[in-house]
N, C-alpha and C. Protein backbone atom coordinates (compact mmCIF):
# COMPACT_ATOMS: atom_id res chain seq x y z
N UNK A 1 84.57 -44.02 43.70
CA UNK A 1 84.42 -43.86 42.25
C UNK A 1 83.61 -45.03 41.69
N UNK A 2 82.34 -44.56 40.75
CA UNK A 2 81.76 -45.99 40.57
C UNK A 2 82.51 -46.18 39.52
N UNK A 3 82.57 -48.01 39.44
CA UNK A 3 83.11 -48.63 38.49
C UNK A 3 82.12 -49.26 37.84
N UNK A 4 82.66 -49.78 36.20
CA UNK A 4 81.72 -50.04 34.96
C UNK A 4 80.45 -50.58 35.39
N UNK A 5 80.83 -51.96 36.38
CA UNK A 5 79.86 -52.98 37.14
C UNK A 5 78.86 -52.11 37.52
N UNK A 6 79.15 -51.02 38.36
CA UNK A 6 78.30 -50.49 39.56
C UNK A 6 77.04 -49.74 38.08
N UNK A 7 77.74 -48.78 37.33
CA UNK A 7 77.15 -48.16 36.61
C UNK A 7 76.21 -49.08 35.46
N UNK A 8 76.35 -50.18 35.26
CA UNK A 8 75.72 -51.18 34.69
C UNK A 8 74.27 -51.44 35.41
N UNK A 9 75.02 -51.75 36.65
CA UNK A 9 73.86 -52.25 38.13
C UNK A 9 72.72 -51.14 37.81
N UNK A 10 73.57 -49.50 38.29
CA UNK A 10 72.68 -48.87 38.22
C UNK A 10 71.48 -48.49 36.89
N UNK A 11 71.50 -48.86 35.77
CA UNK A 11 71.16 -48.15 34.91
C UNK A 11 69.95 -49.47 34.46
N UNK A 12 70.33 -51.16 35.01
CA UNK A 12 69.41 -51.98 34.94
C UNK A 12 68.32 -51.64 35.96
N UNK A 13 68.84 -51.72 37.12
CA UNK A 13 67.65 -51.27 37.87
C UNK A 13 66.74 -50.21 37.76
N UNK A 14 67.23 -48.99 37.21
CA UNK A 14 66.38 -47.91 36.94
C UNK A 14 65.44 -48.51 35.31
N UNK A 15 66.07 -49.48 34.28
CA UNK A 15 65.36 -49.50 33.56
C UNK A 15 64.16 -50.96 34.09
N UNK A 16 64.53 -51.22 35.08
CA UNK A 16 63.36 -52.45 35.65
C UNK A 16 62.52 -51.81 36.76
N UNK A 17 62.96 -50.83 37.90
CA UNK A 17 62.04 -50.40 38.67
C UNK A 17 61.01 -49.11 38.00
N UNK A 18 61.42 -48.56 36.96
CA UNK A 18 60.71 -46.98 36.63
C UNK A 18 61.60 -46.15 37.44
N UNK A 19 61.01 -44.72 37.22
CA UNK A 19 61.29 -43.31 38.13
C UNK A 19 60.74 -44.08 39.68
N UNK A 20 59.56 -44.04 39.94
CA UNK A 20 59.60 -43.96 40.98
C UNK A 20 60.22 -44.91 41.84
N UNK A 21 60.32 -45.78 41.88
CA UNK A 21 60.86 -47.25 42.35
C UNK A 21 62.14 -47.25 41.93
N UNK A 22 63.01 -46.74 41.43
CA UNK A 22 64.26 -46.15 41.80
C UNK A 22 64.87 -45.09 42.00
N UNK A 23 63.57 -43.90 42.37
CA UNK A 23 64.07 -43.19 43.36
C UNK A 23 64.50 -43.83 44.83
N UNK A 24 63.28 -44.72 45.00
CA UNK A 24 63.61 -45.17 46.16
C UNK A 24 64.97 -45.94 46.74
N UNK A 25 65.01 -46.56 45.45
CA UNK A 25 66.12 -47.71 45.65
C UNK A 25 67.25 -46.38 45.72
N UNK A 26 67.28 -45.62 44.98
CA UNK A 26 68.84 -44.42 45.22
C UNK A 26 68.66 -44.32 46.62
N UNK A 27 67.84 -44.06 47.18
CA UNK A 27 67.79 -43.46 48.73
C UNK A 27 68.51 -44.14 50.10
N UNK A 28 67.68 -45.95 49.21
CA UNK A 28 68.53 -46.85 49.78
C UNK A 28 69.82 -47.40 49.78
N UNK A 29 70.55 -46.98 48.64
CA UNK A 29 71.89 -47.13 48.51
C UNK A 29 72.72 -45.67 48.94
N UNK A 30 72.12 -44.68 49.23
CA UNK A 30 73.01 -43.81 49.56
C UNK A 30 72.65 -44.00 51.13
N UNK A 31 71.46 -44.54 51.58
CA UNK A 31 71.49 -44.79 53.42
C UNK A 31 72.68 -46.00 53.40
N UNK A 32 72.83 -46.92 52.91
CA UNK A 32 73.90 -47.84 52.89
C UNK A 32 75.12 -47.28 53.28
N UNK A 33 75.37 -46.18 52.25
CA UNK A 33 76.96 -45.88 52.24
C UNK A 33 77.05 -44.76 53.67
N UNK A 34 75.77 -43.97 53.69
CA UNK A 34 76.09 -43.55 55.15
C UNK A 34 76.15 -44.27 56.18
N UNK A 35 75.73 -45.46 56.05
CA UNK A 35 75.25 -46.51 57.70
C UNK A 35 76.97 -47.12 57.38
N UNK A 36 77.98 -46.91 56.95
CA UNK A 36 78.92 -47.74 56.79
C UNK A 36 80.01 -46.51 57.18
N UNK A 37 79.61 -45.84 56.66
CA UNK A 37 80.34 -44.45 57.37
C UNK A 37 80.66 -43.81 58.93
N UNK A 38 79.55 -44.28 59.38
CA UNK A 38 78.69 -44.23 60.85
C UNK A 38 79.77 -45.55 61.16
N UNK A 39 79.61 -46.60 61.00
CA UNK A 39 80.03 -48.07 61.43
C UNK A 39 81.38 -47.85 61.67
N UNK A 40 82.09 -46.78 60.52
CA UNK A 40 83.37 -46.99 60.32
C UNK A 40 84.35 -46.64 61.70
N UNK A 41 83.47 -45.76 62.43
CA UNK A 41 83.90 -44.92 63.93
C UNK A 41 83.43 -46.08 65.14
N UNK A 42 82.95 -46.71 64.81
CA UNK A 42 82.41 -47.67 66.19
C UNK A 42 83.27 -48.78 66.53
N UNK A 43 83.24 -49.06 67.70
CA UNK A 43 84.25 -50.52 67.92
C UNK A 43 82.90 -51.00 68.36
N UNK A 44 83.56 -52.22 68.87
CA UNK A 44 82.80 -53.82 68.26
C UNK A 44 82.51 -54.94 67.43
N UNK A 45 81.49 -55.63 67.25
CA UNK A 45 81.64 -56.49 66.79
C UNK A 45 81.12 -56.02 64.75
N UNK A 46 81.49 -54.75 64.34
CA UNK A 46 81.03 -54.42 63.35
C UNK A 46 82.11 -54.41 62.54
N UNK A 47 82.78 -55.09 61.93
CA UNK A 47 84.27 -55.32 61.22
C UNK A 47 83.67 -54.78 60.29
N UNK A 48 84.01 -53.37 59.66
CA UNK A 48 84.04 -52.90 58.21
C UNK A 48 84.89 -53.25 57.60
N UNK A 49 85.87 -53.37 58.18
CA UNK A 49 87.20 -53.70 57.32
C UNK A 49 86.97 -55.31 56.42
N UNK A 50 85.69 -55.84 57.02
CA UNK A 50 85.89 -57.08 56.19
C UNK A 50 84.09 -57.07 55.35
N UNK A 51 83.71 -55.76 55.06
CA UNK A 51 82.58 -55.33 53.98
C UNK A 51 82.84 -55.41 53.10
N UNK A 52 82.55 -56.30 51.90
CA UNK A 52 82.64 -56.20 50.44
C UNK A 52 81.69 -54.58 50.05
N UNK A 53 82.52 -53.37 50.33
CA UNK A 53 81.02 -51.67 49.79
C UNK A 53 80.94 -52.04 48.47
N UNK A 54 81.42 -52.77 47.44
CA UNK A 54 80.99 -52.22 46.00
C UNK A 54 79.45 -53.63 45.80
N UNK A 55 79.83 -54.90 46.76
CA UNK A 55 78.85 -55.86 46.56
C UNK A 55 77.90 -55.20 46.85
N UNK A 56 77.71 -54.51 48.65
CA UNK A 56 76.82 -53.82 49.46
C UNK A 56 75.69 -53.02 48.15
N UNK A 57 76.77 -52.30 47.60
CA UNK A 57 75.76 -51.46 47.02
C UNK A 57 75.53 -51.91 46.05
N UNK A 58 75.71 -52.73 45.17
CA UNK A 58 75.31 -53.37 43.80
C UNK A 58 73.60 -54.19 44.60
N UNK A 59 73.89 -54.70 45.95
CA UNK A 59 72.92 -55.38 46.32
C UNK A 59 71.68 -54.23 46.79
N UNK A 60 72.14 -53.28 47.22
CA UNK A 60 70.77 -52.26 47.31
C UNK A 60 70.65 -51.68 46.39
N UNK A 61 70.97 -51.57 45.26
CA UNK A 61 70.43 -51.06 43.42
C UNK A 61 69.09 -52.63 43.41
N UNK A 62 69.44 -53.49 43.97
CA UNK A 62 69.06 -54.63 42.91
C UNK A 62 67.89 -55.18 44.30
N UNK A 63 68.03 -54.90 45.28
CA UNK A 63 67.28 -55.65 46.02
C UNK A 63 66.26 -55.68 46.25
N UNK A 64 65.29 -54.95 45.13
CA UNK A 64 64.01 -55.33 44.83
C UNK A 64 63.76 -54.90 43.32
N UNK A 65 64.18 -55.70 42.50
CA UNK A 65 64.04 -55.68 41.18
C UNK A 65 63.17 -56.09 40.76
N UNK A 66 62.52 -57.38 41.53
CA UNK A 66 61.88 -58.53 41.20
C UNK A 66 60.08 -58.21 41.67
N UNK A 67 60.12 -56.98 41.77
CA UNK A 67 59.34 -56.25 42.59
C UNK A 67 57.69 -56.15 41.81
N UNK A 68 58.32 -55.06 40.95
CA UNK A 68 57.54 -54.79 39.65
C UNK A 68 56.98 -56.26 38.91
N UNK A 69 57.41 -56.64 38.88
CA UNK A 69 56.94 -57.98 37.86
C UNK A 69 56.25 -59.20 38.63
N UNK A 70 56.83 -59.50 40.12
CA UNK A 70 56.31 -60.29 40.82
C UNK A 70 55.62 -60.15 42.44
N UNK A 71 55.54 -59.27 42.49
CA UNK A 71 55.04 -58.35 43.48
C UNK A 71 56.37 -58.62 44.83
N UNK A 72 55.70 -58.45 46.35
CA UNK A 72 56.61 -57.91 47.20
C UNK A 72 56.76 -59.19 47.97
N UNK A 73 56.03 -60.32 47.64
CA UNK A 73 56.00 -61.82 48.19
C UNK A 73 57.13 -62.74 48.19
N UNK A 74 57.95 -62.97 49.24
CA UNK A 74 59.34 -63.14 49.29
C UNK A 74 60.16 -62.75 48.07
N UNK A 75 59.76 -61.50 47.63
CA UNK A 75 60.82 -60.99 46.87
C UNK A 75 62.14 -60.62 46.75
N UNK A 76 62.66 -61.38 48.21
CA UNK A 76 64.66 -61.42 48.32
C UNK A 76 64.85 -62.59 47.62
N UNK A 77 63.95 -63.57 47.81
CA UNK A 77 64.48 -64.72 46.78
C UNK A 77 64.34 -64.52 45.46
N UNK A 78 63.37 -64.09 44.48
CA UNK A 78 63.42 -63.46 43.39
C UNK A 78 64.36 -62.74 42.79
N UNK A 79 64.10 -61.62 43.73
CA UNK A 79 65.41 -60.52 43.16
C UNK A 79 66.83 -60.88 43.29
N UNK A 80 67.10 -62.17 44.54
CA UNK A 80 68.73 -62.57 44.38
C UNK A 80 68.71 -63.12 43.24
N UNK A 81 67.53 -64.14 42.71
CA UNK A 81 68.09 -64.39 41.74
C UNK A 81 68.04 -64.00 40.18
N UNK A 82 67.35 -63.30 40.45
CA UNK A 82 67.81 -61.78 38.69
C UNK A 82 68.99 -61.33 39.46
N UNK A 83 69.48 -60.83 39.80
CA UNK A 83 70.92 -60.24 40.71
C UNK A 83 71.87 -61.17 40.16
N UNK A 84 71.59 -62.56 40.44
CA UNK A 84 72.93 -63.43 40.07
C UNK A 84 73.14 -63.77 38.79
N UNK A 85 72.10 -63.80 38.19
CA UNK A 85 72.15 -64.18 36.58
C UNK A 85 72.43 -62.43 35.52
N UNK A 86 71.95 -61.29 36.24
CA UNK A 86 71.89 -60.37 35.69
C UNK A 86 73.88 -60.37 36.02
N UNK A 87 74.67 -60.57 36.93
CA UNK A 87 76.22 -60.09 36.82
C UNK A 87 77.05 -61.76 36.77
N UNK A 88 76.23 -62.43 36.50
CA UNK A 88 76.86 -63.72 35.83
C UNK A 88 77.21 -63.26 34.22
N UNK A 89 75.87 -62.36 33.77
CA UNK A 89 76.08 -62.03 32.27
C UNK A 89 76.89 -60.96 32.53
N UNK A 90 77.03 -60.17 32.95
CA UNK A 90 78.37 -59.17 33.56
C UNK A 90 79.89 -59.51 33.72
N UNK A 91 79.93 -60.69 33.86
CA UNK A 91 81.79 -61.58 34.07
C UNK A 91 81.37 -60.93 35.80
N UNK A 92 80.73 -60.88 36.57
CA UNK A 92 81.08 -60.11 38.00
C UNK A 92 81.87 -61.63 38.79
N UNK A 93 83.20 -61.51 39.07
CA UNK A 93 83.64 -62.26 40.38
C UNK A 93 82.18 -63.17 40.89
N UNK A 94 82.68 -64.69 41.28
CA UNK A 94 81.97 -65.09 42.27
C UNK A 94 81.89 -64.90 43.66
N UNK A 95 83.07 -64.18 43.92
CA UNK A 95 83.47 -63.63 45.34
C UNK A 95 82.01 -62.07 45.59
N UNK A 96 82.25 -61.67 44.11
CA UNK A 96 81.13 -60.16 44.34
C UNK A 96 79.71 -61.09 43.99
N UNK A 97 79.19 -61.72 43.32
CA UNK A 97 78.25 -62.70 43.20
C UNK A 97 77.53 -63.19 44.43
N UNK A 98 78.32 -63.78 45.24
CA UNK A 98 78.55 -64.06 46.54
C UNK A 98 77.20 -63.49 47.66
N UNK A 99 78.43 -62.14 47.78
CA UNK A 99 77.99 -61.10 48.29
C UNK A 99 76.99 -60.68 48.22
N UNK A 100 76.72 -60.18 47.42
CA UNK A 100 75.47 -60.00 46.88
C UNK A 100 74.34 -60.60 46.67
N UNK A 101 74.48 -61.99 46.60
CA UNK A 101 73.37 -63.26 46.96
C UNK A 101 72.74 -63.08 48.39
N UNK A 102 73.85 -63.09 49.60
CA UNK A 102 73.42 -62.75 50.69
C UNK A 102 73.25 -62.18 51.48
N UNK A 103 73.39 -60.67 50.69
CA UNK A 103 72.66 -59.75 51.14
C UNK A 103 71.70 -59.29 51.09
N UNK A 104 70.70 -59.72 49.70
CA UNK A 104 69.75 -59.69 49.03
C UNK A 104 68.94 -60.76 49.63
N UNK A 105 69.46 -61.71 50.02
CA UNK A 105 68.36 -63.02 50.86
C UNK A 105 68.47 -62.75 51.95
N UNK A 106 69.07 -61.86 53.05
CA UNK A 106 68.83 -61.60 54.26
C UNK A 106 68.42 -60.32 54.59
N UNK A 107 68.08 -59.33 53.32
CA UNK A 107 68.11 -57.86 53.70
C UNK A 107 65.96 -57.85 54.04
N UNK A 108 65.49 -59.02 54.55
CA UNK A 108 63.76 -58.37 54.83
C UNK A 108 64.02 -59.52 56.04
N UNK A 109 65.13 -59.71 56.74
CA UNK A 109 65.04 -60.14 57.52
C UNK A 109 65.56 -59.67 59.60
N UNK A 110 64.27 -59.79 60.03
CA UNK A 110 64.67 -58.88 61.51
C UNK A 110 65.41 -60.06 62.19
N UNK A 111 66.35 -59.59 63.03
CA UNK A 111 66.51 -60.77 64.42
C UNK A 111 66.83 -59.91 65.30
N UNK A 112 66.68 -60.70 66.36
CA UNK A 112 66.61 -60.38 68.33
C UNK A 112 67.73 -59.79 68.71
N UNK A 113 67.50 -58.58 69.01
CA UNK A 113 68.89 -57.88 69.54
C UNK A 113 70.32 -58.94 69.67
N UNK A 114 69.64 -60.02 70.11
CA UNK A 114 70.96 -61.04 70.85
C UNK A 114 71.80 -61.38 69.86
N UNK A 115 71.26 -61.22 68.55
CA UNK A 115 71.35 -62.01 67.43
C UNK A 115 71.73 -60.49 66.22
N UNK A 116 71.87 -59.66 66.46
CA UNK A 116 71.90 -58.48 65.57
C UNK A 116 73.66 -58.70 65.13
N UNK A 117 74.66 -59.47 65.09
CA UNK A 117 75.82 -59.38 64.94
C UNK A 117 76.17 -60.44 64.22
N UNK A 118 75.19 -61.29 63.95
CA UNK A 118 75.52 -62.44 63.44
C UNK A 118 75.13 -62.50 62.09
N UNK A 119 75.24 -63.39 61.39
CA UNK A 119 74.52 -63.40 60.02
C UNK A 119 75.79 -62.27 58.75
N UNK A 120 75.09 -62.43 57.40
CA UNK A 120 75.68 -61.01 56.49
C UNK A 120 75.88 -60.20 57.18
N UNK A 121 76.82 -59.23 56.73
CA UNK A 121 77.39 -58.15 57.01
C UNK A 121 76.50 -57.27 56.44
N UNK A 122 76.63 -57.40 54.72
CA UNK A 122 76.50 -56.68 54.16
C UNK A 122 74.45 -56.11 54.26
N UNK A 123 73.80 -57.76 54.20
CA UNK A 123 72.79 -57.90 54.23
C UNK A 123 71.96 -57.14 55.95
N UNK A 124 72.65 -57.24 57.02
CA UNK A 124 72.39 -56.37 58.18
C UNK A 124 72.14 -55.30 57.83
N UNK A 125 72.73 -54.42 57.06
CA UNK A 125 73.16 -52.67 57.12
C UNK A 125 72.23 -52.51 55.85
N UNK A 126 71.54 -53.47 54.70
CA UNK A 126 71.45 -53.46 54.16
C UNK A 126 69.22 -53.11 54.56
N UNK A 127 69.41 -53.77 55.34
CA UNK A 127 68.26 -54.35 56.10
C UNK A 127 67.50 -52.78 56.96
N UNK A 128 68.58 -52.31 57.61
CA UNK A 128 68.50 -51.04 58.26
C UNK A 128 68.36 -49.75 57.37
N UNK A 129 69.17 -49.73 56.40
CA UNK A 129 68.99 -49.15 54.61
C UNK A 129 67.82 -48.97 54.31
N UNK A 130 67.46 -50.16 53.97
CA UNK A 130 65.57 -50.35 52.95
C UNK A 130 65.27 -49.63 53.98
N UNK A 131 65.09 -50.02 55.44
CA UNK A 131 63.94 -49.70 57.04
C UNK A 131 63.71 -48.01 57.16
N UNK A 132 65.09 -47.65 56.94
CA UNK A 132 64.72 -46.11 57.42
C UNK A 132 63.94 -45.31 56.53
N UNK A 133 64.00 -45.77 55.47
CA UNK A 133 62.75 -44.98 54.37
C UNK A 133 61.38 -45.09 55.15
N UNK A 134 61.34 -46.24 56.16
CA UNK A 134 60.06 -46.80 56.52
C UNK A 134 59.21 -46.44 57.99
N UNK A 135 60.01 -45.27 57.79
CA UNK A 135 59.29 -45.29 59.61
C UNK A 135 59.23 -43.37 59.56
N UNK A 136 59.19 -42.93 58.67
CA UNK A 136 57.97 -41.39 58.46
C UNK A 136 56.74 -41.67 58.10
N UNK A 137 56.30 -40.18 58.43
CA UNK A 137 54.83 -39.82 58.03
C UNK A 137 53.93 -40.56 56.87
N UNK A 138 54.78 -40.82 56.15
CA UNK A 138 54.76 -40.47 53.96
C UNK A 138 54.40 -42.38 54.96
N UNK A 139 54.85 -43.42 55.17
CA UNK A 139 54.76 -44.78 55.51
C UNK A 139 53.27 -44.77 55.93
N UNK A 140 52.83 -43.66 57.32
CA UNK A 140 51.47 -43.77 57.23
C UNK A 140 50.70 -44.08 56.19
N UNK A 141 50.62 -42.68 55.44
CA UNK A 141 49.80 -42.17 54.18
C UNK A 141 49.56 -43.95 53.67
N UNK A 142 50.88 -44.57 53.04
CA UNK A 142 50.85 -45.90 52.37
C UNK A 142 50.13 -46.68 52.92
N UNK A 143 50.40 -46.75 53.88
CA UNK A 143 49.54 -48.02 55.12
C UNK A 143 48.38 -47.50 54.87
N UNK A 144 47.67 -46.89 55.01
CA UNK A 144 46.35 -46.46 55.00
C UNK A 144 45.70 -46.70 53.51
N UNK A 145 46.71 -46.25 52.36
CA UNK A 145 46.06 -46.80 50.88
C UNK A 145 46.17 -48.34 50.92
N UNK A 146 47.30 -49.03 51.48
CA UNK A 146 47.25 -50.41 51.31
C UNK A 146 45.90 -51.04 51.66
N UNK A 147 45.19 -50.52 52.78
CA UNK A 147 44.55 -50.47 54.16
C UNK A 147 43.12 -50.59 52.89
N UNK A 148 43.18 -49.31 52.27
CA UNK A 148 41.68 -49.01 51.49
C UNK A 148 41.73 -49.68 49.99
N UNK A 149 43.02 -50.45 49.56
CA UNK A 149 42.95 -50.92 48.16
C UNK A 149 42.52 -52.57 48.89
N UNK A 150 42.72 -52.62 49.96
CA UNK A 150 42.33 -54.01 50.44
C UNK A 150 40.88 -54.37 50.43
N UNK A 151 40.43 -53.14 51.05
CA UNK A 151 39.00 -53.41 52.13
C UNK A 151 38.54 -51.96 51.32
N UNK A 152 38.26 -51.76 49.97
CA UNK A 152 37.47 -51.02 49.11
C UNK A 152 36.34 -51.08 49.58
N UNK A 153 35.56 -51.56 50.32
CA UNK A 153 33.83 -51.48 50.47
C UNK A 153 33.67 -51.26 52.40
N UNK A 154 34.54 -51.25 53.04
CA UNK A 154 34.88 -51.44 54.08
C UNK A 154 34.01 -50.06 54.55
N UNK A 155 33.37 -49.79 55.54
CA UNK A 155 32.90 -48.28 56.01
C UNK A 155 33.85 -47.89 57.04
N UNK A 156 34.24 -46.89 56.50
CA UNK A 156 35.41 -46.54 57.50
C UNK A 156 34.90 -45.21 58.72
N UNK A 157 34.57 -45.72 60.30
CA UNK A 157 34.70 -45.17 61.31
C UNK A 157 35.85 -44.24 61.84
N UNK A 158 35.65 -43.40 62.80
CA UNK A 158 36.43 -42.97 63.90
C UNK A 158 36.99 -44.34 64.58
N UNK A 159 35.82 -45.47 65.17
CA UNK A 159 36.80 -46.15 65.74
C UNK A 159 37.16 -47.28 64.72
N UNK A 160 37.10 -47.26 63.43
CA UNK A 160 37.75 -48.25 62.61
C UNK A 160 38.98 -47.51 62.37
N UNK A 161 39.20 -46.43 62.42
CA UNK A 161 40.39 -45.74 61.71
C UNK A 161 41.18 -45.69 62.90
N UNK A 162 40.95 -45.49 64.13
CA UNK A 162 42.03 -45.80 65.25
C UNK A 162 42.53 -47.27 65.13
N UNK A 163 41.26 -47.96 65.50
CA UNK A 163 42.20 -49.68 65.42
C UNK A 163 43.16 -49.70 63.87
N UNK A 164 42.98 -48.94 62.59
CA UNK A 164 43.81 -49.13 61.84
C UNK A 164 45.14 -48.66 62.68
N UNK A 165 45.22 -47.29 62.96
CA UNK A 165 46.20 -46.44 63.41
C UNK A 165 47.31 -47.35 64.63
N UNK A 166 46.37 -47.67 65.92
CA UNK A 166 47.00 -48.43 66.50
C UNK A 166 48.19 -49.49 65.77
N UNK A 167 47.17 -50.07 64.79
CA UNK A 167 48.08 -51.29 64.37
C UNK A 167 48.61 -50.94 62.99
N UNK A 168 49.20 -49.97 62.64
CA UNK A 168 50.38 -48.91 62.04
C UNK A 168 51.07 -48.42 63.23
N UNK A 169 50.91 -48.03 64.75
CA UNK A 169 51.69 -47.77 65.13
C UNK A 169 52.81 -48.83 66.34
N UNK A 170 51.97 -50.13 66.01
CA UNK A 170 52.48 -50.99 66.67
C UNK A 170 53.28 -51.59 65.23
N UNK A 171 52.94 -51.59 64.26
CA UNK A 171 54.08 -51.53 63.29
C UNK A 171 55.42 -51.18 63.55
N UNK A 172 55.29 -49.81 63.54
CA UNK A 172 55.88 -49.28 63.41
C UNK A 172 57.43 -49.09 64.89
N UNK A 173 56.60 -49.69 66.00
CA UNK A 173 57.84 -49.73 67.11
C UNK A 173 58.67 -50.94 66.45
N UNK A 174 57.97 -52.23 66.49
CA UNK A 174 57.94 -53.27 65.98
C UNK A 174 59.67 -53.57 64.91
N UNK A 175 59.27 -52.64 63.84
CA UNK A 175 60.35 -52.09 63.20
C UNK A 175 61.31 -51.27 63.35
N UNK A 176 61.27 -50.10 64.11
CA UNK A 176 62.21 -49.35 64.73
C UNK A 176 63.07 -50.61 65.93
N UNK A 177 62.74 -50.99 66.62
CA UNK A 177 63.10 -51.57 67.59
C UNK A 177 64.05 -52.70 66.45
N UNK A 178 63.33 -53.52 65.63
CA UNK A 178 64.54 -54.68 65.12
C UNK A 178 65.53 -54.18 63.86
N UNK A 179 65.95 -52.35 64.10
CA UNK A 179 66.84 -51.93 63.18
C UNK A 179 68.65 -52.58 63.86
N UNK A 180 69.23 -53.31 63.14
CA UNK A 180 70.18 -53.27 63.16
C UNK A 180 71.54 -52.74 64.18
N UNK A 181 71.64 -51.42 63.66
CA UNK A 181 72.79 -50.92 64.02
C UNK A 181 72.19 -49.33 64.40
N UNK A 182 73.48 -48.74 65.72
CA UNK A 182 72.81 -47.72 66.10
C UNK A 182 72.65 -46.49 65.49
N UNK A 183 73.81 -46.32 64.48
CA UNK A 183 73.72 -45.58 63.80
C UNK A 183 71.99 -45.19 62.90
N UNK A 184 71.57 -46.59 62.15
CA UNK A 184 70.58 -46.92 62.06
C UNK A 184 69.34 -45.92 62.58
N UNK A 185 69.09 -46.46 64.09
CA UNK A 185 68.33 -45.63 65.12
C UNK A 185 68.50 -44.58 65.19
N UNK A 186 69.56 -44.00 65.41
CA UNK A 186 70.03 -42.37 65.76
C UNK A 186 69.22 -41.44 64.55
N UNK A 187 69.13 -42.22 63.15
CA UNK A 187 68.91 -41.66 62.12
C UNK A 187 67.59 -41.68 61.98
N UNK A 188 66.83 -42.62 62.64
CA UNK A 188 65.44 -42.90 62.33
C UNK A 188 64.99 -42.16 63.58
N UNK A 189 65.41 -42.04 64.71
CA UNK A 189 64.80 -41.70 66.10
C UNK A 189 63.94 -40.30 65.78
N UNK A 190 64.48 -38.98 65.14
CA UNK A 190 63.70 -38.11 65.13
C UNK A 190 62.16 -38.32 64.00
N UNK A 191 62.28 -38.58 63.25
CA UNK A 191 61.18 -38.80 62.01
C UNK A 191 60.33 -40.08 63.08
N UNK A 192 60.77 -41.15 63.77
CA UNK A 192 59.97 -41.95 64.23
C UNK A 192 59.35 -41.17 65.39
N UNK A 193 59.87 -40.35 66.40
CA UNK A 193 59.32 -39.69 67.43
C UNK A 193 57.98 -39.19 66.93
N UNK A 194 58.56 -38.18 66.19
CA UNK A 194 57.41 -37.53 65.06
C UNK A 194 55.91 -37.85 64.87
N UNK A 195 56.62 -39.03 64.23
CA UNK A 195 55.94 -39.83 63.75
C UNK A 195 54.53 -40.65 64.88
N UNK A 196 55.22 -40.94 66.03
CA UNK A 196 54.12 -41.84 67.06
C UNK A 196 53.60 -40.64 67.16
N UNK A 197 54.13 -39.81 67.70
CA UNK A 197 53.44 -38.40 68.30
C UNK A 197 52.06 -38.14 67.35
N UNK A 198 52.24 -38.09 66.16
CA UNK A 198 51.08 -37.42 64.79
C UNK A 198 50.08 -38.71 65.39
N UNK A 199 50.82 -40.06 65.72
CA UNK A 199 49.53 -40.69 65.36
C UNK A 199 48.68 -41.00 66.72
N UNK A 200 49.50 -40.65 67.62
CA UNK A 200 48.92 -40.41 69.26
C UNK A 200 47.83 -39.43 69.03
N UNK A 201 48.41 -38.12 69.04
CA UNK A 201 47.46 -37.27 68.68
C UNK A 201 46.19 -37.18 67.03
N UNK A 202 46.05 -38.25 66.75
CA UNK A 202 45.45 -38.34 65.79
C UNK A 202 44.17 -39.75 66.52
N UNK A 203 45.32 -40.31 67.19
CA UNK A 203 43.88 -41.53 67.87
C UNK A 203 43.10 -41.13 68.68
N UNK A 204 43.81 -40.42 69.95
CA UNK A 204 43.34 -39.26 70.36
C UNK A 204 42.14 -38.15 70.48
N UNK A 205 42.12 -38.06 68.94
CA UNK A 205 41.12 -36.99 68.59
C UNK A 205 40.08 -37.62 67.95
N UNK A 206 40.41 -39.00 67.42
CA UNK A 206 39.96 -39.58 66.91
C UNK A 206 38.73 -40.65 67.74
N UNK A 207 39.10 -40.46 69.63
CA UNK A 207 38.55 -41.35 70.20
C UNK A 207 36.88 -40.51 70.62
N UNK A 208 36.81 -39.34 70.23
CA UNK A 208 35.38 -38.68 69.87
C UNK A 208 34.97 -38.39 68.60
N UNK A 209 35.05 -38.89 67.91
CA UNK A 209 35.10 -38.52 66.46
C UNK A 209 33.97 -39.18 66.17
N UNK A 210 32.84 -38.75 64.75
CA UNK A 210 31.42 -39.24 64.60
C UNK A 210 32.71 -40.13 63.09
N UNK A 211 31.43 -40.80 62.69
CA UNK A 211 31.33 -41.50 61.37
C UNK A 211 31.63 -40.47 60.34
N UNK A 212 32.46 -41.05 59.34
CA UNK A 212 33.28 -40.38 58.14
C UNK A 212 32.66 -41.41 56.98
């Protein structure tokens, strides 16, 4: 049941990201509450029982707020801190304050399988959350506008558009590989399969291809 806090959270962020930029962020807070769902059946070293879920998700409403206004350039430090001052003016617990600080400063951060258990709780699952939006088709498309709002004068080849592709799809293991938790993977594995496959067969076709 959301409570006042949560519904507060939500209704700042939608009036700081727009429609589109909190569609996204919804997507990411409802992958949250499923990746915790998933967690809840696993043994190991994944203690749900000691998850702050209402911080969790106050921190994926908010964990890129700072977005819009200051672009995407260590924007966990930004956005923790509109996050802390935005539910300081809220009365929010320093215990939920907390939480939410460090999940928001560790959620754009990968580590080494060896190391996937350590660190936030909340900020891990949180991390795997934002990721899975990030590894379909629709991620290409982006990479490729990022690609042409960069290098506007750039002449774009058959073999310039593979070396892009390659290095979108070395991205893209890159990121699949430092998701978190397995649940995580299980969820991303089909859309990422997919996904190499389109761009295999796209370099592919692409390795006879004239000038575009």
């Amino acid at each position: 049941m959301e409570t006042g806090l949560l519904h507060a959270v939500a209704q700042y962020a939608e009036e700081v990201l727009g429609n589109e930029g909190f569609r996204y962020t919804c997507a990411v807070v409802a992958n949250c509450k499923l990746l915790v769902v998933e967690l809840e059946g696993q043994e190991g070293a994944w203690d749900i029982a000691l998850l702050d879920r209402e911080a969790l998700t106050i921190a994926a409403y908010l964990h890129d707020i700072s977005t819009v206004a200051y672009g995407f350039q260590d924007h966990h430090v930004k956005s923790a801190e509109m996050a802390v001052t935005f539910l300081r003016e809220h009365l929010a617990s320093d215990v939920c304050i907390m939480h939410v600080e460090q999940a928001i400063l560790t959620h754009t951060n990968s580590q080494p399988s060896e190391q996937q258990t350590t660190g936030s709780l909340g900020g891990r699952i949180l991390y795997d959350a934002d990721k899975l939006g990030r590894l379909s088709g629709l991620a290409v498309v982006t990479s490729l506008i990022e690609f042409g709002a960069r290098y506007p004068n750039r002449a774009i080849t058959g073999e310039v558009l593979s070396a892009i592709l390659r290095h979108i799809e070395e991205r893209f293991v890159d990121l699949y590989q430092s998701l978190n938790t397995e649940p995580a993977r299980a969820l991303a594995r089909e859309k990422f399969g997919q996904t190499l496959a389109f761009l295999d067969g796209v370099i592919e076709h692409l390795s006879d291809a004239t000038p575009v």
